[in-house]
N, C-alpha and C. Protein backbone atom coordinates (compact mmCIF):
# COMPACT_ATOMS: atom_id res chain seq x y z
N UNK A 1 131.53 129.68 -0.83
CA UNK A 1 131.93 128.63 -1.74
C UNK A 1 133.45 128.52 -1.73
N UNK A 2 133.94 127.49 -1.79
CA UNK A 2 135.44 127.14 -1.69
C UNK A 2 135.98 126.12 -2.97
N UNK A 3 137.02 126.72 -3.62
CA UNK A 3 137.60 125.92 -4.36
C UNK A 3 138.75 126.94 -5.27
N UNK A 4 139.70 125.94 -6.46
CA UNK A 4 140.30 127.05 -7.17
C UNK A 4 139.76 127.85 -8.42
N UNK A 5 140.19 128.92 -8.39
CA UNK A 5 139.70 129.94 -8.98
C UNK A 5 140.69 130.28 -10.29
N UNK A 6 140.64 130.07 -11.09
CA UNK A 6 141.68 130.95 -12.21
C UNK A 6 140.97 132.05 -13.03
N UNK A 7 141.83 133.14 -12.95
CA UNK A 7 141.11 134.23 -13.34
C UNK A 7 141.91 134.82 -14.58
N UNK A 8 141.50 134.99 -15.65
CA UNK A 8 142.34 135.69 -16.99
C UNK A 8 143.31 136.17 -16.61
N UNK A 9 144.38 136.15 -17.32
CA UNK A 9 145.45 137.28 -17.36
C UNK A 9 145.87 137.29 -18.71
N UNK A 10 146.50 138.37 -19.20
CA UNK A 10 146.78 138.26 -20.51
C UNK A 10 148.01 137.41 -20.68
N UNK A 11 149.41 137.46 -19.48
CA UNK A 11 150.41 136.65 -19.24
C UNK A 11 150.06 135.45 -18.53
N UNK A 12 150.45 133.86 -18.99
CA UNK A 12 150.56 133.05 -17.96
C UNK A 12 151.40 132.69 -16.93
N UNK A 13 151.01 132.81 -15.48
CA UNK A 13 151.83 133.43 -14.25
C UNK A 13 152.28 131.95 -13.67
N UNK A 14 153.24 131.29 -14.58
CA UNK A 14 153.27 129.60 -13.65
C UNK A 14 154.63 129.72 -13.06
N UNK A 15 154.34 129.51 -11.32
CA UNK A 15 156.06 129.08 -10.46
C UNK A 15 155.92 128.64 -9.58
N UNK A 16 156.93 128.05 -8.89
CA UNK A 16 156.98 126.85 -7.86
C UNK A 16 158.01 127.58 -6.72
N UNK A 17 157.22 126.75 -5.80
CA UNK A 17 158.42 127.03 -4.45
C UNK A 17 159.05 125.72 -3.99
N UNK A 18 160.05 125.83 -3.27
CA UNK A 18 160.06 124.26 -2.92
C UNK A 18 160.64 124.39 -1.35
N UNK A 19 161.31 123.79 -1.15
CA UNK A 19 161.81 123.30 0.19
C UNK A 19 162.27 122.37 0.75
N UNK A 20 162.90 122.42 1.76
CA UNK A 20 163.63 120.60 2.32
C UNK A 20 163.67 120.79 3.73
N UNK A 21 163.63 120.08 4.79
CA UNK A 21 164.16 120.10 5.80
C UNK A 21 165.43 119.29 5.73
N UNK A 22 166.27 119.14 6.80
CA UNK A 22 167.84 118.38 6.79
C UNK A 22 167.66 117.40 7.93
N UNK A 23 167.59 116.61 7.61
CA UNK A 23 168.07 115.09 8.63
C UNK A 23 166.41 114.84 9.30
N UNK A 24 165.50 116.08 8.92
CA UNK A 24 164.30 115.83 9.90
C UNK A 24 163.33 114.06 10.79
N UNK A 25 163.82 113.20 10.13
CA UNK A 25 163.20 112.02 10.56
C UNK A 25 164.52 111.64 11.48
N UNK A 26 163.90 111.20 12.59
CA UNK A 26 164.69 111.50 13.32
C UNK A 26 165.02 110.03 13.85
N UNK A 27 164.43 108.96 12.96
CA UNK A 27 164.91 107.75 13.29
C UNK A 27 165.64 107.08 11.62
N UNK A 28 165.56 107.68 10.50
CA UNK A 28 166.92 107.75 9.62
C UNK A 28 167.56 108.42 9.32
N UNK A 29 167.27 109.49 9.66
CA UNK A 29 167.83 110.78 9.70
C UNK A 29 168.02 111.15 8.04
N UNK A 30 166.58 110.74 7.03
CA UNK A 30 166.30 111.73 5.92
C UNK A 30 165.97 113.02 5.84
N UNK A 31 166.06 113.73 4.93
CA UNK A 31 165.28 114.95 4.72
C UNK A 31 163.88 114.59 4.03
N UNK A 32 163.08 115.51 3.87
CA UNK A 32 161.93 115.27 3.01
C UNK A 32 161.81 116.69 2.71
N UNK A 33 161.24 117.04 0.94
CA UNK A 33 161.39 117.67 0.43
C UNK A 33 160.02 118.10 -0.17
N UNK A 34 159.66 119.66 -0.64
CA UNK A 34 158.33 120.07 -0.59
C UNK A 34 158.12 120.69 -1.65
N UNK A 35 157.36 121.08 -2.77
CA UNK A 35 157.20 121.52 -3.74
C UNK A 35 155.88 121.74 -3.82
N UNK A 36 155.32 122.92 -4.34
CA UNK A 36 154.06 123.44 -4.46
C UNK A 36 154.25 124.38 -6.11
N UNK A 37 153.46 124.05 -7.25
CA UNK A 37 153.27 125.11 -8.43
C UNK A 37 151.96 125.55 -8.00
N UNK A 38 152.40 126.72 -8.94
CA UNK A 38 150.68 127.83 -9.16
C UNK A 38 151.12 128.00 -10.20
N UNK A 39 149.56 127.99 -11.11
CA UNK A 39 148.98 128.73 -12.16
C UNK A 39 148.29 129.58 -12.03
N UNK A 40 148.90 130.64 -12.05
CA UNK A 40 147.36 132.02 -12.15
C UNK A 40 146.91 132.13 -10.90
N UNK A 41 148.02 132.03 -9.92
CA UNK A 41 147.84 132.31 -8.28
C UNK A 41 147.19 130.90 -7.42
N UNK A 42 146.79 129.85 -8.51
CA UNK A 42 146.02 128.96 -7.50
C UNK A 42 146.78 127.38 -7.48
N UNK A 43 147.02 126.42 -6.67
CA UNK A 43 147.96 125.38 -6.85
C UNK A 43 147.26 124.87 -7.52
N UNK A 44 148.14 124.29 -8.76
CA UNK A 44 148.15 123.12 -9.16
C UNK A 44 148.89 121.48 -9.29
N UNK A 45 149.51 121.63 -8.19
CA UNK A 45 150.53 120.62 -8.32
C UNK A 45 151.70 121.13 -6.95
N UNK A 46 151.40 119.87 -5.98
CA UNK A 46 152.41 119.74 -4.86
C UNK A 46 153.02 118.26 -4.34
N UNK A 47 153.78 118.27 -3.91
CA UNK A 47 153.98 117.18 -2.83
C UNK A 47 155.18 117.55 -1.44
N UNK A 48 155.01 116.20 -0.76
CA UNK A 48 156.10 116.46 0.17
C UNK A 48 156.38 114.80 0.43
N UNK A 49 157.53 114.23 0.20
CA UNK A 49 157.91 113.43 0.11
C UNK A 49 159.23 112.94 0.53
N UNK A 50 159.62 112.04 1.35
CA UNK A 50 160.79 111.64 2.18
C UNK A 50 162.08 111.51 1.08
N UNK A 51 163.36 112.00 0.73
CA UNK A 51 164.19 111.62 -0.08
C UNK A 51 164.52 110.59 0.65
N UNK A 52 165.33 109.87 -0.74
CA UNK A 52 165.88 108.47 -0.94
C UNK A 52 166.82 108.06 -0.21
N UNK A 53 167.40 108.99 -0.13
CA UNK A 53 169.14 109.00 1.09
C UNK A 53 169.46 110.07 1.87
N UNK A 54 170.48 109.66 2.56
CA UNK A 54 170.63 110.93 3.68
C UNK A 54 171.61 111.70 2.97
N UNK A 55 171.10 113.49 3.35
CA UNK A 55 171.91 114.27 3.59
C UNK A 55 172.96 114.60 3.89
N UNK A 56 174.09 114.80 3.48
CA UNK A 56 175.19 115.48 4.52
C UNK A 56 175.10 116.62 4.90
N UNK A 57 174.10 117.62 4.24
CA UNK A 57 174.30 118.87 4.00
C UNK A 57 173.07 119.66 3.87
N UNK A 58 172.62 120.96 4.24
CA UNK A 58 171.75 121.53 3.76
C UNK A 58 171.71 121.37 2.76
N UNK A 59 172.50 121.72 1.82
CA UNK A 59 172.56 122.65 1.22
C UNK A 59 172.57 120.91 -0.22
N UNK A 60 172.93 120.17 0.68
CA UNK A 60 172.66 119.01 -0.90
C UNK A 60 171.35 118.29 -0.78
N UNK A 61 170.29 118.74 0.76
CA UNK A 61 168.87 118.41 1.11
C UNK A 61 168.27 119.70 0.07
N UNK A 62 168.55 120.44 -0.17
CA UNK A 62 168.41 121.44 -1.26
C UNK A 62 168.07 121.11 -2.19
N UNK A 63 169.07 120.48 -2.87
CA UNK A 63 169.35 120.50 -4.46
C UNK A 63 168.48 119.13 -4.60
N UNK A 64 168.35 117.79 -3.85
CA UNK A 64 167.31 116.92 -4.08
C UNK A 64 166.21 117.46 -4.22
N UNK A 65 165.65 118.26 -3.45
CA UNK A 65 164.54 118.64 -3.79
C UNK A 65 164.11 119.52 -4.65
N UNK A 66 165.52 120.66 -5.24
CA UNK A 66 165.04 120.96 -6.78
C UNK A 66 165.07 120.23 -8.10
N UNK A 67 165.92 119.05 -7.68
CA UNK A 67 165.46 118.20 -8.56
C UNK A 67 164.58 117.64 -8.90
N UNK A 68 163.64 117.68 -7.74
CA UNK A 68 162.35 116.65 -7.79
C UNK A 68 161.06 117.75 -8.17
N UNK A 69 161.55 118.91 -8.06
CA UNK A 69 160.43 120.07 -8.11
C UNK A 69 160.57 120.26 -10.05
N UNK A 70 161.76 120.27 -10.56
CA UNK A 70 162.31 120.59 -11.67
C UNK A 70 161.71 119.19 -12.77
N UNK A 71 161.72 118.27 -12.17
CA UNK A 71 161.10 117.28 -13.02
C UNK A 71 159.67 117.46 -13.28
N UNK A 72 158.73 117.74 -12.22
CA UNK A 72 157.54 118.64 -12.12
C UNK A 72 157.06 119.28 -12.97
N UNK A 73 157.81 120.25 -12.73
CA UNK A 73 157.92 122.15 -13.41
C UNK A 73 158.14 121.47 -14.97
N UNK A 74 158.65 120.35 -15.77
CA UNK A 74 159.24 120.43 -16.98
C UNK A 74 157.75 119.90 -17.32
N UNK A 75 156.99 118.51 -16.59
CA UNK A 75 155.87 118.04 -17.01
C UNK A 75 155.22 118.94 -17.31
N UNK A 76 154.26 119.67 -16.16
CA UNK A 76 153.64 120.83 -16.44
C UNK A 76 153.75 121.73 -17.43
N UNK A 77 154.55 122.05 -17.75
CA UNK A 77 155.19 122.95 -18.30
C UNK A 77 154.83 122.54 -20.08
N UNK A 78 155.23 121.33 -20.56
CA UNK A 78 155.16 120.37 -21.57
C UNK A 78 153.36 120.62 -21.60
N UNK A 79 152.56 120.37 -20.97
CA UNK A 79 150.88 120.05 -20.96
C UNK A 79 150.71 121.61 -20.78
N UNK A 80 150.80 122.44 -20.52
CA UNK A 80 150.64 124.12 -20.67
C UNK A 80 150.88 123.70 -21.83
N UNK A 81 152.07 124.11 -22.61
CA UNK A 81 152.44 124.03 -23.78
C UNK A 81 151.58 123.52 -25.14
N UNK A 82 150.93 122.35 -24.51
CA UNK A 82 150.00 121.62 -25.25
C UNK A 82 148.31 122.45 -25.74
N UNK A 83 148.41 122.67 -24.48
CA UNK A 83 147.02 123.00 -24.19
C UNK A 83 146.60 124.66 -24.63
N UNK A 84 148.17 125.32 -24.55
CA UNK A 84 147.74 126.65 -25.56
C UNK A 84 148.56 126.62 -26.54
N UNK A 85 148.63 125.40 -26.99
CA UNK A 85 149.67 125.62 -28.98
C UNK A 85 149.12 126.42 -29.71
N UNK A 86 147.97 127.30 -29.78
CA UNK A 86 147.76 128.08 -30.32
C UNK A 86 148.03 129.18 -30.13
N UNK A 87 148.09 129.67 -29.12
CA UNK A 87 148.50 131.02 -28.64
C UNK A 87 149.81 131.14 -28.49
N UNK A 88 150.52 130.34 -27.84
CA UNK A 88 151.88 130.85 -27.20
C UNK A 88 152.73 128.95 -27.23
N UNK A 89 153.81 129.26 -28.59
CA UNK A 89 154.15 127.64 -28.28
C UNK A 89 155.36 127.85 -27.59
N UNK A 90 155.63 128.67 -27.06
CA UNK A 90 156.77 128.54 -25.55
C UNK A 90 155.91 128.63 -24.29
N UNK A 91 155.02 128.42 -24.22
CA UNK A 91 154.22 128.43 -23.10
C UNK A 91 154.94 129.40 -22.57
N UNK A 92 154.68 129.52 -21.05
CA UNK A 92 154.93 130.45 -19.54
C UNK A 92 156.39 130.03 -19.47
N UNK A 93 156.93 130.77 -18.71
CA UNK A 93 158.51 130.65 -18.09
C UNK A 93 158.28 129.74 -16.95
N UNK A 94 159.52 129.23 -16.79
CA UNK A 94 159.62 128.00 -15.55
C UNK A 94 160.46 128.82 -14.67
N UNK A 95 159.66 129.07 -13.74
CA UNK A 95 160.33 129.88 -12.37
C UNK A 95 160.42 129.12 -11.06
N UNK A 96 161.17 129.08 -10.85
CA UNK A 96 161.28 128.23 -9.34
C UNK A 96 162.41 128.64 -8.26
N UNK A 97 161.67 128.94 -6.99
CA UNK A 97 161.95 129.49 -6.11
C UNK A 97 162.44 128.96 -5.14
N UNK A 98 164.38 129.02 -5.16
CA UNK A 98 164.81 128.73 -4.08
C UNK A 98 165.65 129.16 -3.37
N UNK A 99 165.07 129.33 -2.09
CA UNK A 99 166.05 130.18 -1.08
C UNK A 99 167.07 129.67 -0.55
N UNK A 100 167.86 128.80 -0.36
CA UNK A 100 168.88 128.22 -0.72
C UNK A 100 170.33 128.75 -1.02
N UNK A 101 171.30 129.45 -0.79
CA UNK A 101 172.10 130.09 -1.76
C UNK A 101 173.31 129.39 -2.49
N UNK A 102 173.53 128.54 -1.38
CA UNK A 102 174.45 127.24 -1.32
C UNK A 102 173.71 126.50 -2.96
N UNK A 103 172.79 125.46 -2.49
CA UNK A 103 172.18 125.12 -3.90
C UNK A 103 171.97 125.80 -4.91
N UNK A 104 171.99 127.21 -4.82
CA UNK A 104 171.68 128.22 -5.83
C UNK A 104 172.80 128.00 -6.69
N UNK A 105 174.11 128.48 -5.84
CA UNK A 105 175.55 128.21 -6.26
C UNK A 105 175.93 127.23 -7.12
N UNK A 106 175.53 126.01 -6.64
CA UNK A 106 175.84 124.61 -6.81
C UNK A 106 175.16 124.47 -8.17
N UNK A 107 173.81 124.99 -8.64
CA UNK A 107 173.55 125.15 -9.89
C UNK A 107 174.14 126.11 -10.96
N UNK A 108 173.79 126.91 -10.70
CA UNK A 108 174.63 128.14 -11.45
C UNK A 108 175.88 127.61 -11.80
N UNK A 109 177.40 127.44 -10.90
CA UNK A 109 178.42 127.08 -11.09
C UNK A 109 179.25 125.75 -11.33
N UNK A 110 179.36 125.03 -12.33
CA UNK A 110 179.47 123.62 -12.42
C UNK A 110 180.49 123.35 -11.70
N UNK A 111 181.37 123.95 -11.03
CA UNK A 111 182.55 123.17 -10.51
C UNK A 111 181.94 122.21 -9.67
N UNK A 112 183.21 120.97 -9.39
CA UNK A 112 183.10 120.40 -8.24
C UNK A 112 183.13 121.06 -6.64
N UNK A 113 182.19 121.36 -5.82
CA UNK A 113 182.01 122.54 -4.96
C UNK A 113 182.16 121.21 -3.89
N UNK A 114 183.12 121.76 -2.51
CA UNK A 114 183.48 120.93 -2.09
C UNK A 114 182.64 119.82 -0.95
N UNK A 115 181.29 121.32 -0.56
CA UNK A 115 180.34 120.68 -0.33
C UNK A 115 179.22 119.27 -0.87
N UNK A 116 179.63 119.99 -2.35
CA UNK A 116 178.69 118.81 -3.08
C UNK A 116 179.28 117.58 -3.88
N UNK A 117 180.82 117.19 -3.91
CA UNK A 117 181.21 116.45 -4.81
C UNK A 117 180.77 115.23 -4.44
N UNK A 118 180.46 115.10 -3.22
CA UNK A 118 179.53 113.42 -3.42
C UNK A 118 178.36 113.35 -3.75
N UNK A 119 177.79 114.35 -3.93
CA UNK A 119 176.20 114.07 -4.59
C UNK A 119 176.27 113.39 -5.51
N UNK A 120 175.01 112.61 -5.73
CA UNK A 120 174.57 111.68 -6.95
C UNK A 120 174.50 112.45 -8.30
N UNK A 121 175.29 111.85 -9.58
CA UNK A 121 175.07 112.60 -10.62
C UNK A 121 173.57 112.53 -11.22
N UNK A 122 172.77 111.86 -10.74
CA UNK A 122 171.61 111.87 -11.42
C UNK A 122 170.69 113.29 -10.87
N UNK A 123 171.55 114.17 -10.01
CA UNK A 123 170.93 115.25 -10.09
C UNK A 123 171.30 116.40 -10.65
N UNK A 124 172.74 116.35 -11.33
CA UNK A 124 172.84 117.48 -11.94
C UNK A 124 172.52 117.79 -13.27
N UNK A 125 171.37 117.05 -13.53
CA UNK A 125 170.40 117.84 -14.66
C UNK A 125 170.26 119.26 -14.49
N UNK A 126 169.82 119.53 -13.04
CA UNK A 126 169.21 121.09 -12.85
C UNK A 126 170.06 121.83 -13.63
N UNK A 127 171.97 121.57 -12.96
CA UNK A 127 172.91 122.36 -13.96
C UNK A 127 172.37 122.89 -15.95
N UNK A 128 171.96 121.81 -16.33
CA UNK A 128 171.72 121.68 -17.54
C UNK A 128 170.56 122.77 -18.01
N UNK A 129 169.62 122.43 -17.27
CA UNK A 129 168.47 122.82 -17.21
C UNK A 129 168.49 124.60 -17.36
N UNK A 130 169.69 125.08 -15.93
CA UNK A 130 169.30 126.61 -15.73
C UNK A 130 170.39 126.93 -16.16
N UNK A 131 171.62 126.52 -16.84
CA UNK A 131 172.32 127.03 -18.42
C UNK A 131 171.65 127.40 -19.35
N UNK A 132 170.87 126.15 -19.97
CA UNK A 132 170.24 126.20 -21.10
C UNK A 132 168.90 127.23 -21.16
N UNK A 133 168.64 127.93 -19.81
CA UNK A 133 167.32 128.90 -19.68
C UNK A 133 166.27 128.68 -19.68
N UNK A 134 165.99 127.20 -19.65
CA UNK A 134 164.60 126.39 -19.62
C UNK A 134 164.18 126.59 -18.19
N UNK A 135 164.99 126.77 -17.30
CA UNK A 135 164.24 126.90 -16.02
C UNK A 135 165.26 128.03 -15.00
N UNK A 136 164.54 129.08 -14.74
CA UNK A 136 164.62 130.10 -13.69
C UNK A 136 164.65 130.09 -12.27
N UNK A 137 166.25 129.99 -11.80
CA UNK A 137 165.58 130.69 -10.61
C UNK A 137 165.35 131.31 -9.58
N UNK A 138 164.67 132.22 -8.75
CA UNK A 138 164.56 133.35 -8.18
C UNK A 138 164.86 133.45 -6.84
């Protein structure tokens, strides 16, 4: 028999991975960016989807796509929340996994980093986001 399985735990185990390739289409030369959550070891929630504009940079094909994983992770996150208001009204921690170190940087540290000062400001929510401790990541 095949399908997902969620199995008790006394903690709820919810985190995301994500990913990007850089310039990969090779006739606009976008990135496209990948995101996968689990709950309790089993997916619930992925995509992989072409970003909007080109890259200059790994490392800012990165950070689009934790943006797009991070908008995700907050939904989810909100409907967990819902769905055990009785037990736990901070729901699970928002963990999200990116290997990245450049983007890692680029969140963590608000300066203008010289790699990233042309990025679009409509992505530095994340900044906001992993100040404020609403979202983790590893």
């Amino acid at each position: 028999m095949h399908g997902i399985c969620y199995k008790p735990r006394a903690r709820i185990d919810f985190r995301g991975s994500l990913d990007a390739d850089w310039a990969g289409d090779l006739t606009d030369r976008k990135s496209t960016s990948g995101y996968v959550f689990m709950l309790l070891g089993a997916p619930v929630s992925w995509v992989s989807k072409k970003q909007p504009s080109v890259s200059l940079s790994t490392s800012e094909a990165e950070y689009i796509a934790l943006s797009l994983a991070i908008q995700e992770d907050k939904w989810i996150h909100r409907l967990l929340c819902e769905i055990m208001a009785d037990d736990n009204e901070d729901g699970p921690d928002l963990m999200v996994r990116e290997e990245n170190q450049s983007c890692i940087k680029m969140t963590k540290n608000p300066v203008n980093h010289g790699r990233a000062k042309h990025s679009d400001i409509k992505y530095h929510h994340i900044r906001d986001e992993v100040k404020r401790g609403e979202v983790k990541l590893e």
